[in-house]
Protein backbone atom coordinates (compact mmCIF):
# COMPACT_ATOMS: atom_id res chain seq x y z
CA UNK A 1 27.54 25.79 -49.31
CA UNK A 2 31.01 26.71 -48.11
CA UNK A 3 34.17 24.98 -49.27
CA UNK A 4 37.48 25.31 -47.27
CA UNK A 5 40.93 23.73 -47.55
CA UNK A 6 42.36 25.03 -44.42
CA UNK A 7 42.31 24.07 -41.09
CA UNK A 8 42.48 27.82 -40.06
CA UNK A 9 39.56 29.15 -42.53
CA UNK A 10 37.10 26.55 -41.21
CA UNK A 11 37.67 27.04 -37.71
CA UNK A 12 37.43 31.03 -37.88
CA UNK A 13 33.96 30.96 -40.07
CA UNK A 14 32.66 28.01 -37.42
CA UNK A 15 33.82 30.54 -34.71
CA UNK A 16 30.88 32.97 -35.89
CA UNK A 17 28.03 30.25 -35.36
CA UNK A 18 29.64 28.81 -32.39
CA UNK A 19 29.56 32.57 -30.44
CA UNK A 20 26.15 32.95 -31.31
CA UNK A 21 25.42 29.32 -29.40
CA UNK A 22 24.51 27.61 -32.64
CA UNK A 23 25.05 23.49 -32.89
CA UNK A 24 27.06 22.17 -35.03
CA UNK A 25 26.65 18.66 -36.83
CA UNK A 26 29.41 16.42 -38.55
CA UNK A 27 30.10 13.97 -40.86
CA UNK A 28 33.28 12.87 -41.84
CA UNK A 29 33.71 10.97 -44.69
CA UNK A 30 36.32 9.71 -47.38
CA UNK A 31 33.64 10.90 -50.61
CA UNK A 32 32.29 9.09 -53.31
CA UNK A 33 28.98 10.05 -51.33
CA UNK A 34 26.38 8.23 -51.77
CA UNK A 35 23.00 7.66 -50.09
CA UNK A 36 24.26 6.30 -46.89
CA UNK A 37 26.38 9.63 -46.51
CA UNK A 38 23.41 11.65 -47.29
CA UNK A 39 21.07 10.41 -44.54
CA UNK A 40 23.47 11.10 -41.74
CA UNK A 41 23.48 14.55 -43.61
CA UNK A 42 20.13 14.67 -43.32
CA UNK A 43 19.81 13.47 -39.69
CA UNK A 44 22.46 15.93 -38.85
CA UNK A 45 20.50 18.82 -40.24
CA UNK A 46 17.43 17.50 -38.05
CA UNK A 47 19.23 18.09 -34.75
CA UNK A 48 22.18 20.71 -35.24
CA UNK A 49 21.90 24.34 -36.47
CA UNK A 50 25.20 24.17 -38.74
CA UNK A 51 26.37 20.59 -41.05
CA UNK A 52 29.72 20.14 -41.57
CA UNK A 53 30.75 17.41 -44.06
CA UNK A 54 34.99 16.70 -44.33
CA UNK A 55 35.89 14.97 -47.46
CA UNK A 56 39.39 13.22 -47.19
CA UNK A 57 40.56 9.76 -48.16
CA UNK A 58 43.18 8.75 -45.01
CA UNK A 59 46.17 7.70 -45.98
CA UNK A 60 47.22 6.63 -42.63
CA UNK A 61 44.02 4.24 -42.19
CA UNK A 62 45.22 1.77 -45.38
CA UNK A 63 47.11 -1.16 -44.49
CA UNK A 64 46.81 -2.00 -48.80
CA UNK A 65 48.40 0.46 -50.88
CA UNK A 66 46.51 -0.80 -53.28
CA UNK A 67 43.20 -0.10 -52.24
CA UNK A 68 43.90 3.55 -51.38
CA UNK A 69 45.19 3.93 -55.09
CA UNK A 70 41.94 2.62 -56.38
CA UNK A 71 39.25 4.00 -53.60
CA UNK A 72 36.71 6.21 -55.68
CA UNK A 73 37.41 9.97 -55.97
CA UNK A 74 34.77 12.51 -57.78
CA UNK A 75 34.57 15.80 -55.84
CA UNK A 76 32.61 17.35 -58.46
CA UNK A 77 29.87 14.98 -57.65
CA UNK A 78 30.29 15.09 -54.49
CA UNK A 79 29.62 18.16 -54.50
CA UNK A 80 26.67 18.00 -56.43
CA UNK A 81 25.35 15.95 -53.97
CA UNK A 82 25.97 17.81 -50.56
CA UNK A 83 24.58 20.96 -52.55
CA UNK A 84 21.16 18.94 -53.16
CA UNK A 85 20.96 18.16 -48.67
CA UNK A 86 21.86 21.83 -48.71
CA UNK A 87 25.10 20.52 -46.59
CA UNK A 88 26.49 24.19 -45.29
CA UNK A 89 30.09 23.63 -44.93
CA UNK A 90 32.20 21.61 -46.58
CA UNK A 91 36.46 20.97 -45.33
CA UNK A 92 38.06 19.58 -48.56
CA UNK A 93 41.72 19.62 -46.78
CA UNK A 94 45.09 18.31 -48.83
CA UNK A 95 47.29 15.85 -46.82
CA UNK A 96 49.38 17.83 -46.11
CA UNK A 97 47.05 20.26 -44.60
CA UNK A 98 45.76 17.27 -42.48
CA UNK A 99 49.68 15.95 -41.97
CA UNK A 100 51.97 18.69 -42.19
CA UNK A 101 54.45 16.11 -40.66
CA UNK A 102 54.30 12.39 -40.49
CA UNK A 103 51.67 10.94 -38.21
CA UNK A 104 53.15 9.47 -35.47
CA UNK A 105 50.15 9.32 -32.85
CA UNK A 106 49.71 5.47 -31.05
CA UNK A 107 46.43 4.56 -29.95
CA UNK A 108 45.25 1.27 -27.23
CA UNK A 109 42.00 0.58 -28.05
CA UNK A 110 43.06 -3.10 -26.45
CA UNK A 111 40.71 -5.83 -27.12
CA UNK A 112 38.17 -4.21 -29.43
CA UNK A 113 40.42 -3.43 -32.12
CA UNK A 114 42.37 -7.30 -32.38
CA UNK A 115 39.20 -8.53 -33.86
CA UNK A 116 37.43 -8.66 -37.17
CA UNK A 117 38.98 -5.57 -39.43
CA UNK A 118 41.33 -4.93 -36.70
CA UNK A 119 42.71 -8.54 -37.56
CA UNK A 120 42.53 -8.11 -41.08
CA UNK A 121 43.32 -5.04 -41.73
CA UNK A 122 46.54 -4.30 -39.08
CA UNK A 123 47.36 -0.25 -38.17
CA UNK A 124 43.10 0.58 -39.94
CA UNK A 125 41.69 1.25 -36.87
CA UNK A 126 44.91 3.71 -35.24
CA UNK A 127 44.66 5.40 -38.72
CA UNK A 128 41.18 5.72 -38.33
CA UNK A 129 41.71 7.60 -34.77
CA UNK A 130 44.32 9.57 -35.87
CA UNK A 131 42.15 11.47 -38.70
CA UNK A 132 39.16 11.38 -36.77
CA UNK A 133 40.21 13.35 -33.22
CA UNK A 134 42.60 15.93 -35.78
CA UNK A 135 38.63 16.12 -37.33
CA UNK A 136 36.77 16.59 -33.98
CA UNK A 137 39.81 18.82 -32.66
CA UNK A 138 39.02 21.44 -36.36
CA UNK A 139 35.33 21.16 -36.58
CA UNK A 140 34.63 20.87 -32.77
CA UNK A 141 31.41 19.78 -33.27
CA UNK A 142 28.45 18.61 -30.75
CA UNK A 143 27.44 16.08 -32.34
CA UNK A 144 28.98 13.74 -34.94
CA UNK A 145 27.40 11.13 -37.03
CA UNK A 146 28.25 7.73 -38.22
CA UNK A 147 27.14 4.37 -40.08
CA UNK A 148 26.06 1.45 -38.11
CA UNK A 149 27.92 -0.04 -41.28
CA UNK A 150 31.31 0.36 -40.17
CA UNK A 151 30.22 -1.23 -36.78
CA UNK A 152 33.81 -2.09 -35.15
CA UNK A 153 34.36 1.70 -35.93
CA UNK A 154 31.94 3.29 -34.73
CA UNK A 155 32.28 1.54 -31.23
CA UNK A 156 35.80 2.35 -31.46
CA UNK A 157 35.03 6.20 -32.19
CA UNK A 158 32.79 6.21 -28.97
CA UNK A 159 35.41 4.35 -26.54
CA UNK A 160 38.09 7.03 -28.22
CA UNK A 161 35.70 9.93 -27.08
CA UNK A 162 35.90 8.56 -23.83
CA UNK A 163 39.72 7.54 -23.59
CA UNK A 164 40.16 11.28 -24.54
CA UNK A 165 37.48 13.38 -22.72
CA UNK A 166 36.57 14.42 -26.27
CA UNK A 167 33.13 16.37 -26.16
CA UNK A 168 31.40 14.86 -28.98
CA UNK A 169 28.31 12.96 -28.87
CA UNK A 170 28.80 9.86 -31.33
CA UNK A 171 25.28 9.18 -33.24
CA UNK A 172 25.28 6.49 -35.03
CA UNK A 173 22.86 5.94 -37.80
CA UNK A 174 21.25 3.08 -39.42
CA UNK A 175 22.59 1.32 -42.41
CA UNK A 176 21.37 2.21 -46.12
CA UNK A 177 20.75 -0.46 -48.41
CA UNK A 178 20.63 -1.06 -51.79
CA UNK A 179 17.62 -2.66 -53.33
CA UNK A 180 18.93 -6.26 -53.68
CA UNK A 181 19.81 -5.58 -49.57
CA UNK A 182 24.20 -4.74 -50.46
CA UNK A 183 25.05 -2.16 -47.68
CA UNK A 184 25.87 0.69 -49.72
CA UNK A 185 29.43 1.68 -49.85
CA UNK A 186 31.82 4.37 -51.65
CA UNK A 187 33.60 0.85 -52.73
CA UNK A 188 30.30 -0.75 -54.58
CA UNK A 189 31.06 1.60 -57.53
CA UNK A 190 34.05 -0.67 -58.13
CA UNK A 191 31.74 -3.34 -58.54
CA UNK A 192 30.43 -4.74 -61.98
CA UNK A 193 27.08 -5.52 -62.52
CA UNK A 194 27.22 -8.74 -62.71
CA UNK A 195 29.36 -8.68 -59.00
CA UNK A 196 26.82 -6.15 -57.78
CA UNK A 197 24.16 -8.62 -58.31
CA UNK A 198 26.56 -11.55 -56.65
CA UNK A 199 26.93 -9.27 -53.80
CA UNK A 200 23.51 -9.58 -52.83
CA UNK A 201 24.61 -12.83 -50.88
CA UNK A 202 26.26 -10.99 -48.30
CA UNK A 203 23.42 -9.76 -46.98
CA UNK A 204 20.96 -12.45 -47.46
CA UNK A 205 22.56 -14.24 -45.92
CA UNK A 206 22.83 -12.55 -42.68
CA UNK A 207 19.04 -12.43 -42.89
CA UNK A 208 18.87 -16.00 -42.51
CA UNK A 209 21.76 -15.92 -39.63
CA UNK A 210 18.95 -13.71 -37.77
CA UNK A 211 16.55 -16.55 -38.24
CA UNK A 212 18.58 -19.30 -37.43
CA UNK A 213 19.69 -17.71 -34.29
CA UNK A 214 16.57 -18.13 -32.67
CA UNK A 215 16.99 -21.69 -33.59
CA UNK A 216 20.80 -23.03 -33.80
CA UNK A 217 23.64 -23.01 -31.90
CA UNK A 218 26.22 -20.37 -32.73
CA UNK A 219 28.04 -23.22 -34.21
CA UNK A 220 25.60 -24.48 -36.44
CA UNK A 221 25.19 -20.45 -37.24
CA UNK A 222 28.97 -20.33 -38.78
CA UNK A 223 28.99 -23.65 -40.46
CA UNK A 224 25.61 -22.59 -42.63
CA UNK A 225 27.48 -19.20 -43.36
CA UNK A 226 30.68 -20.98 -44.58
CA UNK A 227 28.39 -23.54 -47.01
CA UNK A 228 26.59 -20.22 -48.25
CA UNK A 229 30.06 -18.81 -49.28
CA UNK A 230 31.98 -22.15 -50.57
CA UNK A 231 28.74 -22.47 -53.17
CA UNK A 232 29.96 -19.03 -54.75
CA UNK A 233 32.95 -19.26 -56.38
CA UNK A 234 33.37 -15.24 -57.33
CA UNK A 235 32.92 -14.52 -53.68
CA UNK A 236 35.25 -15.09 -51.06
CA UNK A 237 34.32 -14.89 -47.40
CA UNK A 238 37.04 -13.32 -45.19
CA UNK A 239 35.57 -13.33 -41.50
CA UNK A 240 31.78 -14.17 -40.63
CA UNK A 241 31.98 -13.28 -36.28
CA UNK A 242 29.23 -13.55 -34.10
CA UNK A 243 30.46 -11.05 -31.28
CA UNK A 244 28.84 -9.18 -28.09
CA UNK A 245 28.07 -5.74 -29.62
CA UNK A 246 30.04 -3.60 -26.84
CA UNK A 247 33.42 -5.75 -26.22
CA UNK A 248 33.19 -7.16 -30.22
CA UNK A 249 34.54 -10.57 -28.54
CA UNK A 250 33.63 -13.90 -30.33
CA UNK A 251 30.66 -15.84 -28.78
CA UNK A 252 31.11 -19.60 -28.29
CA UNK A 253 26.92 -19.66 -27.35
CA UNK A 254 24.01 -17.35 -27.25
CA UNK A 255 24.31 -16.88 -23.31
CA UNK A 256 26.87 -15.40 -23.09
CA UNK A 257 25.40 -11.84 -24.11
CA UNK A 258 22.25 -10.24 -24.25
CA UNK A 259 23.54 -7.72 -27.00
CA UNK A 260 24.59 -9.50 -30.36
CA UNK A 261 25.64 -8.33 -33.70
CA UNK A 262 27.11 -11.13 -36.32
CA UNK A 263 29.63 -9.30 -38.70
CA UNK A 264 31.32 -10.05 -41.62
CA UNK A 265 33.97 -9.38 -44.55
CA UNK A 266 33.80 -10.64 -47.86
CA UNK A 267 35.77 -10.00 -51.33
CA UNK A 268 33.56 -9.88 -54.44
CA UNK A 269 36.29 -9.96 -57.21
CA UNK A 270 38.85 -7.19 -56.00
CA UNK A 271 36.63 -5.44 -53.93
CA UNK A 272 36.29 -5.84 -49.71
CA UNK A 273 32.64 -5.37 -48.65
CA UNK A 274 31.45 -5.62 -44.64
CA UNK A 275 28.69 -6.06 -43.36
CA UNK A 276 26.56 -6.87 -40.23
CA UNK A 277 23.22 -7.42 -38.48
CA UNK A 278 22.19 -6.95 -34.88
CA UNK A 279 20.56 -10.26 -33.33
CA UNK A 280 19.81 -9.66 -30.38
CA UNK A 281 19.88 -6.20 -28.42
């Protein structure tokens, strides 16, 4: 595997590959890989000649200082890791390589991002564009792949890609789990194991949302989520939103969309976990 810091040595060895016509494949991510990085590495490699993966926690996308100063960091095993889905290329850039000047770029994505994280988490989402077209504009990649995890994001990335004319095909890719169902997520090594195993809720319980929506009104659907959460006292439910999956708006009942995804954010001791589950699509 390759390993660059620079903007400029990545692009001139992708050059090379991308004169002889060869596809390339992306994955951006933050580190702390795990196995939910991995198997959009490995669904990259099935469909592009050339796999770039960008390590690079974004300052600009953290509304919590906080959080950035604790997100997990081990680029040794990271490493390790991208070596054993022989990963070819791997951009490792400094902040300052990836903001050589203060970023002062202003994104609209209007309605889709004053929901859910966008909410919650005020500036995330313009961060999140800001690294991620510098990304597509180094790599230029054909394709670029990301977790149905992150929903709000991903749909964001696409309608960004659009907005901008940007010729990258978005893939996304399904969610990894852990055994007891938790999403996995660079921020479950923060858990303990004894909050590991209290995480579990979060996802069973939008199991039973997907059976109860067959069955209850979308109403009855968020006051059995809020019981589930008040019964744990070492979890803390931040949103639980039952939304159309292309304009992320709230549904008040089940007709008003064909396409349906229930989302949700939780805190398990000092660490934010999200979630979600397609109901209907």
């Amino acid at each position: 595997m390759e390993i660059f810091e620079t903007k400029k040595e990545l692009r001139q060895y992708l050059s090379s590959f991308r004169n002889e016509g060869k596809s390339i494949g992306f994955v951006p991510t933050m580190g702390a890989l795990h196995e939910g990085h991995l198997s959009l590495l490995k669904e990259a490699k099935q469909e592009n000649e050339i796999v770039v993966c960008s390590i690079f926690v974004n300052p600009v996308q953290f509304n919590n200082p906080t959080d950035l100063q604790h997100y997990p960091r081990d680029l040794e095993a990271d490493i390790e890791k991208l070596n054993q889905v022989d990963c070819h290329v791997l951009f490792n850039p400094s902040e300052k390589e990836m903001y050589p000047e203060p970023a002062t770029e202003k994104y609209d994505f209007g309605e889709l991002e004053n929901v859910m994280e966008g909410q919650h988490r005020p500036g995330h989402f313009n961060g999140v564009a800001i690294v991620v077209k510098r990304l597509f504009e180094i790599v230029e990649p054909e394709r670029a792949y990301f977790g149905l995890k992150d929903y709000q994001q991903l749909v964001i990335i696409h309608r960004m890609t659009k907005d901008y004319n940007i010729p990258v095909e978005i893939v996304p890719c399904p969610i990894v789990r852990e055994e007891s169902g938790l999403a996995m997520s660079s921020r479950n090594e923060r858990l303990t194991a004894a909050e590991r195993t209290e995480a579990a809720l979060i996802y069973q319980t939008l199991k039973m949302v997907k059976i109860k929506s067959g069955f209850n009104t979308i109403k009855e659907v968020n006051e059995y989520v809020m019981r589930q959460f008040k019964k744990h006292k070492h979890i803390k439910l931040e949103y639980f939103e039952i939304v159309d999956m292309y304009t992320l708006q709230p549904l008040q009942t089940w007709a008003q969309s064909n396409t349906v995804i229930a989302c949700i954010a939780a805190w398990v001791g000092n660490v934010r976990l999200i979630d979600n589950i397609i109901l209907f699509s």
